[in-house]
Protein backbone atom coordinates (compact mmCIF):
# COMPACT_ATOMS: atom_id res chain seq x y z
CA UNK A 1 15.47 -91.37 57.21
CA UNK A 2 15.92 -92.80 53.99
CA UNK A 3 19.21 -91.79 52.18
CA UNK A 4 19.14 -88.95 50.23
CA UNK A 5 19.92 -89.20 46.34
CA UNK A 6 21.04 -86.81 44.13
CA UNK A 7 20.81 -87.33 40.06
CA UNK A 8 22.98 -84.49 38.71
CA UNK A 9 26.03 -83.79 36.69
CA UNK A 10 29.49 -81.98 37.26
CA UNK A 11 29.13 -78.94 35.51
CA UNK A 12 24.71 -78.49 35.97
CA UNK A 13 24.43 -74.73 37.67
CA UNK A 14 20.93 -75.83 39.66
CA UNK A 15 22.61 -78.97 40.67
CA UNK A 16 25.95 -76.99 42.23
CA UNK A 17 22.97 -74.79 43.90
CA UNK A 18 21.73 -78.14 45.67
CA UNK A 19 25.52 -79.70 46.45
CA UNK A 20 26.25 -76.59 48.26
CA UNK A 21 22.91 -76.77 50.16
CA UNK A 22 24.00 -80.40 51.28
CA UNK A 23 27.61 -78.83 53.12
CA UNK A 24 25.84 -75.94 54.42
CA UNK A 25 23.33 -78.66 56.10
CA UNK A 26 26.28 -81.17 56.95
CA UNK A 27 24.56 -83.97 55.18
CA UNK A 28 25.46 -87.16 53.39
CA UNK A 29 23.98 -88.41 50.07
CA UNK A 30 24.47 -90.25 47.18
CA UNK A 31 25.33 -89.27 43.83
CA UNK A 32 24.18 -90.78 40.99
CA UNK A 33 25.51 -88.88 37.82
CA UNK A 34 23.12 -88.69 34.65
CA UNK A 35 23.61 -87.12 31.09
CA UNK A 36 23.62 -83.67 30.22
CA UNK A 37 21.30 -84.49 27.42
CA UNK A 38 18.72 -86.18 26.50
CA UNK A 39 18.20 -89.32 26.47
CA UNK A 40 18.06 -89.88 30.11
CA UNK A 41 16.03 -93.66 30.41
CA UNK A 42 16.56 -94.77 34.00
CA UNK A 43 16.02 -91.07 34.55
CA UNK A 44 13.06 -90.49 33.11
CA UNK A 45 11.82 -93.69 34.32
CA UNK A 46 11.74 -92.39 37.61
CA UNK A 47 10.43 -88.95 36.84
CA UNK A 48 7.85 -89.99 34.00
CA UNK A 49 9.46 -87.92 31.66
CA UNK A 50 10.37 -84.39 33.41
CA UNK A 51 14.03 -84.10 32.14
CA UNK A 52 15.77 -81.11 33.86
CA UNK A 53 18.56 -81.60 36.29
CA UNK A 54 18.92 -82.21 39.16
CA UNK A 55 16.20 -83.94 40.54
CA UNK A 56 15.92 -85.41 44.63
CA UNK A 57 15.11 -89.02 45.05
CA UNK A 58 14.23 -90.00 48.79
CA UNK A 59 13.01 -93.87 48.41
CA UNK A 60 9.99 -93.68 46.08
CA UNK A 61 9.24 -90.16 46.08
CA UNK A 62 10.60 -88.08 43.43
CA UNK A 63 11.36 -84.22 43.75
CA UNK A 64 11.32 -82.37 40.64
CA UNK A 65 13.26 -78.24 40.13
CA UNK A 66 15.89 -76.99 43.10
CA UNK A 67 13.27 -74.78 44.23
CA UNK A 68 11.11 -77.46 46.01
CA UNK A 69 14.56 -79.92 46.57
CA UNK A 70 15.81 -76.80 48.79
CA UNK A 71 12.00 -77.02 50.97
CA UNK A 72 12.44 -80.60 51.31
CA UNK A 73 15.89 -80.37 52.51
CA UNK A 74 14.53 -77.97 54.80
CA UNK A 75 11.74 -79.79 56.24
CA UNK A 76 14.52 -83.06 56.80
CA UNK A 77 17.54 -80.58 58.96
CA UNK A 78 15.77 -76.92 59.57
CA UNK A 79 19.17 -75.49 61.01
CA UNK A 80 20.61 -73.97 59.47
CA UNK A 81 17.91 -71.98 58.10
CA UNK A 82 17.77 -71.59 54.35
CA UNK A 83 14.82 -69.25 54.84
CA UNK A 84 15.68 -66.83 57.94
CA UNK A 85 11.96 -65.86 59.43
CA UNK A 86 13.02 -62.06 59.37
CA UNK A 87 13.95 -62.09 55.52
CA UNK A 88 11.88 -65.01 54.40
CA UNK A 89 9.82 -63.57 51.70
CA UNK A 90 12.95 -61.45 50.47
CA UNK A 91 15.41 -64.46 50.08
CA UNK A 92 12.11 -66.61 48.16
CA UNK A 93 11.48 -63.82 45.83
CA UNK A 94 15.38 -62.84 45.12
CA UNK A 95 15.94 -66.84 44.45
CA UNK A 96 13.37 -66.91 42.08
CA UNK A 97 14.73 -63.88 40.35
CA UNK A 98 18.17 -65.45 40.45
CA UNK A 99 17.05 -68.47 39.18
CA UNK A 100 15.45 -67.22 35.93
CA UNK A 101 16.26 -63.86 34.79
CA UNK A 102 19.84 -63.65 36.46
CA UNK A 103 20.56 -67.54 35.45
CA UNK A 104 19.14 -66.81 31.77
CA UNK A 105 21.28 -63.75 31.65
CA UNK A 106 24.42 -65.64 32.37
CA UNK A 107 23.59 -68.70 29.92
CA UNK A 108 23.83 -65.78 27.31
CA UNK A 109 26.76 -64.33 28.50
CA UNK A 110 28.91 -67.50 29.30
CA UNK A 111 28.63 -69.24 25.77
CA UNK A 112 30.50 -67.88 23.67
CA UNK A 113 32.87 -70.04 21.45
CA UNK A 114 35.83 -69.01 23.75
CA UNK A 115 34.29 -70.49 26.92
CA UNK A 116 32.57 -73.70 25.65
CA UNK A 117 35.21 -76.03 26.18
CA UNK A 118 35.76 -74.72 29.59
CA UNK A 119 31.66 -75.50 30.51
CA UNK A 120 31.24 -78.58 28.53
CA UNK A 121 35.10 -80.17 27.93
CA UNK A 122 36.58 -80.96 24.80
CA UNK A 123 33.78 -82.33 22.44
CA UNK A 124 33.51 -83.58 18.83
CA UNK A 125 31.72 -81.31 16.41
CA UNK A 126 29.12 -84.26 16.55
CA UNK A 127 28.39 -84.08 21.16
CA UNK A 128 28.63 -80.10 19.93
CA UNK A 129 26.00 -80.79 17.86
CA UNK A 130 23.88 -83.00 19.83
CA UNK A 131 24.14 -80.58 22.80
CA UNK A 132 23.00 -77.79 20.67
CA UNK A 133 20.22 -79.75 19.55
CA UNK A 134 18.99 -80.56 22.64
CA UNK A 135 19.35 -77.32 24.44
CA UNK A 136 17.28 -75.97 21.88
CA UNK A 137 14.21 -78.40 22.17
CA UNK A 138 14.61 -77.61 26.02
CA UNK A 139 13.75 -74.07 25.68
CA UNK A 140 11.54 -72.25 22.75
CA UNK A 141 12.74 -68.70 23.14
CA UNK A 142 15.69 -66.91 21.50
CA UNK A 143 18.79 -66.87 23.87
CA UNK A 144 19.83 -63.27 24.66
CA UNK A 145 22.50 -61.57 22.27
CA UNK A 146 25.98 -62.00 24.12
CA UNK A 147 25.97 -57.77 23.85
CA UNK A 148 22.44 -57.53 25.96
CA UNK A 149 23.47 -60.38 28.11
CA UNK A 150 26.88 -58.57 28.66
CA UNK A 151 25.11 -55.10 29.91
CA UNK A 152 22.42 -56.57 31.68
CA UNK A 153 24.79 -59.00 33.70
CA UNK A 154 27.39 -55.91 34.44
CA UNK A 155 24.53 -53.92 35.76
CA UNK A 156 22.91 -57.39 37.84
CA UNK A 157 26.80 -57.59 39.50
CA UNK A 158 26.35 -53.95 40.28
CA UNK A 159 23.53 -54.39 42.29
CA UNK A 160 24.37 -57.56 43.84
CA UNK A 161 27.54 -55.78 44.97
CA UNK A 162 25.78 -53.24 46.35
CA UNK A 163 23.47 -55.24 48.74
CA UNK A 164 27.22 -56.93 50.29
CA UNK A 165 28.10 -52.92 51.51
CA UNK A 166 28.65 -52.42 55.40
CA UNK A 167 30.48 -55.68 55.86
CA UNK A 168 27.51 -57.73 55.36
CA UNK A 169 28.69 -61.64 54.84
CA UNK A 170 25.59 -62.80 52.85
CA UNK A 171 22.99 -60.87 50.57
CA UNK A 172 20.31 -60.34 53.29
CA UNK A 173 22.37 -59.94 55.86
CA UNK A 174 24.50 -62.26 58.88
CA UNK A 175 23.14 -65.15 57.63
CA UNK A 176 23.36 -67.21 54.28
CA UNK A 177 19.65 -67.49 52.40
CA UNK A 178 18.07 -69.62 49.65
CA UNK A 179 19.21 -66.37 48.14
CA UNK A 180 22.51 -66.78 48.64
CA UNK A 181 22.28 -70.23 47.22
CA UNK A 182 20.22 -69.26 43.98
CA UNK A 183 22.75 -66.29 42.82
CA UNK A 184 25.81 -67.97 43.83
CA UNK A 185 25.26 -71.13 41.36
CA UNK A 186 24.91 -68.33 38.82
CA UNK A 187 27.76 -66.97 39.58
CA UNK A 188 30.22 -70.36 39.84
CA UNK A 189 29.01 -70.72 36.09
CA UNK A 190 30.63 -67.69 35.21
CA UNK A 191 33.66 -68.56 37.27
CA UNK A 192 33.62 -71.68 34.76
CA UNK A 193 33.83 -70.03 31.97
CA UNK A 194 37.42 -69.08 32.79
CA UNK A 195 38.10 -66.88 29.51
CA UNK A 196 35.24 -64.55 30.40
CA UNK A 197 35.07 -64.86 34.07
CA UNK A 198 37.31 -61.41 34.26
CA UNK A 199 33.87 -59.64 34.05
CA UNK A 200 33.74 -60.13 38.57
CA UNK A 201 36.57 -58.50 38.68
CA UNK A 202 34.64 -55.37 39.32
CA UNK A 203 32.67 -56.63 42.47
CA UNK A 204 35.39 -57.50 44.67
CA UNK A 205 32.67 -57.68 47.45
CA UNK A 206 30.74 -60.41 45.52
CA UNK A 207 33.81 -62.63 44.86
CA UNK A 208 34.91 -62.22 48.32
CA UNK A 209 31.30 -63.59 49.12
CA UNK A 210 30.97 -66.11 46.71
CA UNK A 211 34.66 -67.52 48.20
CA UNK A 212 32.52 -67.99 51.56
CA UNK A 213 29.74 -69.37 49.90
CA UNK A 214 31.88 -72.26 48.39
CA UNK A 215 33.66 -72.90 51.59
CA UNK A 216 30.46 -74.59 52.72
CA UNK A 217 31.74 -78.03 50.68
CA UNK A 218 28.92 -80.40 49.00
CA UNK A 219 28.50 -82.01 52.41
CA UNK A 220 29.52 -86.15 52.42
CA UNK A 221 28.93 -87.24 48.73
CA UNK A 222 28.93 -91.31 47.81
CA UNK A 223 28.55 -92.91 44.42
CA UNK A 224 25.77 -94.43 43.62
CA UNK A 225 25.11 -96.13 40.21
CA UNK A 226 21.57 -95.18 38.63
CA UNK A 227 20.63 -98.72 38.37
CA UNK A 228 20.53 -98.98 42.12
CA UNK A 229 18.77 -95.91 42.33
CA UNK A 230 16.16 -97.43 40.61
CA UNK A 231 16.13 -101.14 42.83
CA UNK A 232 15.80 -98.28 45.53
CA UNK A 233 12.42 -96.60 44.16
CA UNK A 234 11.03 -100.28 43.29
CA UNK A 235 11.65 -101.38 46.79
CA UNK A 236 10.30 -98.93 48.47
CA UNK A 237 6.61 -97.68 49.19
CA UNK A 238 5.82 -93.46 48.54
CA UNK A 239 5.62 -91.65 52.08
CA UNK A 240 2.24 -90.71 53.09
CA UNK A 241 0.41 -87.51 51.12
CA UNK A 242 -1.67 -86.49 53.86
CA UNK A 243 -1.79 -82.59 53.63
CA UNK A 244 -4.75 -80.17 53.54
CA UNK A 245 -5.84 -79.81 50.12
CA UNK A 246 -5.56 -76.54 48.22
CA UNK A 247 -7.84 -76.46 45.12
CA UNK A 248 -7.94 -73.62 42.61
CA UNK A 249 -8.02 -75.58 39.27
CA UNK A 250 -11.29 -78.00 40.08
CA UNK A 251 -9.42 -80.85 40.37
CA UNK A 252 -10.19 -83.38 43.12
CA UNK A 253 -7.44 -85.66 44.39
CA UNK A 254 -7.08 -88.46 42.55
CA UNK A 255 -7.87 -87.72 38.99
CA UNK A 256 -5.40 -87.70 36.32
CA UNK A 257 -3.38 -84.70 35.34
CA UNK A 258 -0.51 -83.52 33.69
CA UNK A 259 1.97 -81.39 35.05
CA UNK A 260 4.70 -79.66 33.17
CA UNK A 261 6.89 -76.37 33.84
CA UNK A 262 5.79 -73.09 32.17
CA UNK A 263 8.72 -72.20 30.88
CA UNK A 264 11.05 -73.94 29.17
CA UNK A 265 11.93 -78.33 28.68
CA UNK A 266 7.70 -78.28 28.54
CA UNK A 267 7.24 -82.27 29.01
CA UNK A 268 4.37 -83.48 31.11
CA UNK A 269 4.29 -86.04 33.63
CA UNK A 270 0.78 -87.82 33.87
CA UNK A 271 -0.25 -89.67 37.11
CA UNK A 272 -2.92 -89.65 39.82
CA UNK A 273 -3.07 -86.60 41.62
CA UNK A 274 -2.11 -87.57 45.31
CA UNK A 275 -1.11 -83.84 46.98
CA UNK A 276 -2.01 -80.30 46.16
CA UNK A 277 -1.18 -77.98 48.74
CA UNK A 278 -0.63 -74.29 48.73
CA UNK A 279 3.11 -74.58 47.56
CA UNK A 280 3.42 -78.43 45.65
CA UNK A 281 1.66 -80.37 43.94
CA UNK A 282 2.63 -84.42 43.34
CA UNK A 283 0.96 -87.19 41.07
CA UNK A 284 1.49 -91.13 41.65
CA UNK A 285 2.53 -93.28 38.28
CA UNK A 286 4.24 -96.55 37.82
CA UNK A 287 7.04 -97.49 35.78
CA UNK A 288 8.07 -101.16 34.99
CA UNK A 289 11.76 -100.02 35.95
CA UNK A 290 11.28 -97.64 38.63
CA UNK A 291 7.70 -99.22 40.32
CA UNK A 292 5.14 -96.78 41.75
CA UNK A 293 6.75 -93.75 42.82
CA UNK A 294 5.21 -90.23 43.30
CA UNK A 295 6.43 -87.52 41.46
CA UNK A 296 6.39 -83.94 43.29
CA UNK A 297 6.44 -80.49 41.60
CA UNK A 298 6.49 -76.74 42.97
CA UNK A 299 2.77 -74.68 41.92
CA UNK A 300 5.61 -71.84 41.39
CA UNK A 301 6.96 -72.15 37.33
CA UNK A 302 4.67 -75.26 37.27
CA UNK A 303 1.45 -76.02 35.51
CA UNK A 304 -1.07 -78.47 36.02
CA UNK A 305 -4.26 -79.67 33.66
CA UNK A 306 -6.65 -82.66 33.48
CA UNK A 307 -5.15 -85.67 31.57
């Protein structure tokens, strides 16, 4: 198998979600570190533009949002199980929440002035700026008012405590989830912002379980600079796309699309459409840096349109 690589950076929520999926599965990758913000060239040159962090890089064959990473981890080592066949649908549709409406309800809650330093380091008023700036391009609707996020996160812990009662170790039960995965990363970024992280203390049950969550490690980690990430992608040829084709937009395979996310950091990618199945979509494209690579997407949060 070709090695795994993984362009993220320290203090990205989604891309803690993915390390700790690497030590739960026991595997090695590389780590190529990337900018917070924009701009993100040998990046972007492998992605076509799609910006948001992380993203998976196996050869030539790009992997775009944690949702479809975590599948694709999956498919490589299937034990352990990320999605248990007894709770399968239950841990898919509790990540999902997680990963938008608890995750935007923390990003409201955690930055406040006192926490900032603690989530992004010391910066000048100038990186303060920039970050600002380019946080707010990413996403087009108001953040939530620290007082809603505040009562809607209290009552979120609640019930997240709640499903840990009886002695259960993980949210669904004996075993760990993609749920577990998707609230925990949530939940470490409140842990970062030390000053306000005092807000667990009333779900003991949930920072007992979020301890045993992080024991899993980030697996076997090695450096790798992005440069040779992208000698990797030019070197190397896209694995085969041969799936059964699920159409519901009229759009035979190989046309040219443009897919973007539906929600928030809205830039398309434009390619040749090479896979649409029931669960992913990916388009081919070429990049005088990264070579011809093929650039996968999730149909969930996703949206795809002629070129």
């Amino acid at each position: 198998m070709a090695d795994l690589i993984f362009h993220h950076y320290q203090n990205s929520p989604f891309s803690e979600k993915i390390r700790l999926v690497f030590g739960y599965k026991r595997l090695a990758w590389k780590s190529v570190f990337i900018p917070p913000v924009m701009p993100k060239p040998n990046l972007t040159a492998l992605t076509g533009g799609y910006r948001r962090t992380p993203v998976l890089q196996i050869g030539a064959d790009i992997y775009c949002d944690t949702a479809l990473i975590a599948d694709v981890l999956e498919r490589i080592v299937p034990e352990p199980a990320l999605y248990p066949a007894e709770v399968e649908g239950q841990a898919r549709i509790l990540a999902q929440w997680a990963d938008d409406t608890l995750f935007w309800t923390v990003i409201g809650y955690v930055f406040q002035p006192v926490a900032i330093p603690c989530l992004l380091g010391p910066l000048t008023p100038e990186q303060m700026q920039a970050f600002g700036a380019d946080r707010a391009a990413m996403r087009k609707a108001p953040r939530m008012t620290v007082a809603e996020a505040t009562g809607n996160l209290k009552a979120y812990l609640h019930r997240l405590e709640n499903m840990l009662t009886g002695g259960k170790p993980f949210l669904l039960g004996a075993q760990a989830s993609i749920a577990d995965f998707s609230v925990y990363h949530c939940l470490w970024f409140v842990q970062l912002a030390q000053p306000l992280a005092g807000i667990l203390d009333d779900a003991p049950r949930l920072k007992e379980w979020s301890a045993r969550m992080a024991a899993f490690g980030h697996g076997q980690p090695e450096k790798l600079r992005d440069s040779d990430a992208l000698d990797i992608a030019r070197n190397a040829e896209p694995a085969s796309a041969d799936a059964p084709v699920v159409d519901t937009h009229g759009i035979a395979i190989g046309e040219q699309v443009s897919i973007m996310p539906t929600d928030y950091a809205l830039d398309p990618v434009q390619g040749e459409l090479v896979l649409s199945t029931a669960t992913e979509w990916a388009v081919r494209r070429s990049d005088p840096q990264a070579g011809t690579v093929v650039v996968h997407f999730p149909r969930v949060g996703f949206q795809m349109k002629k070129s």
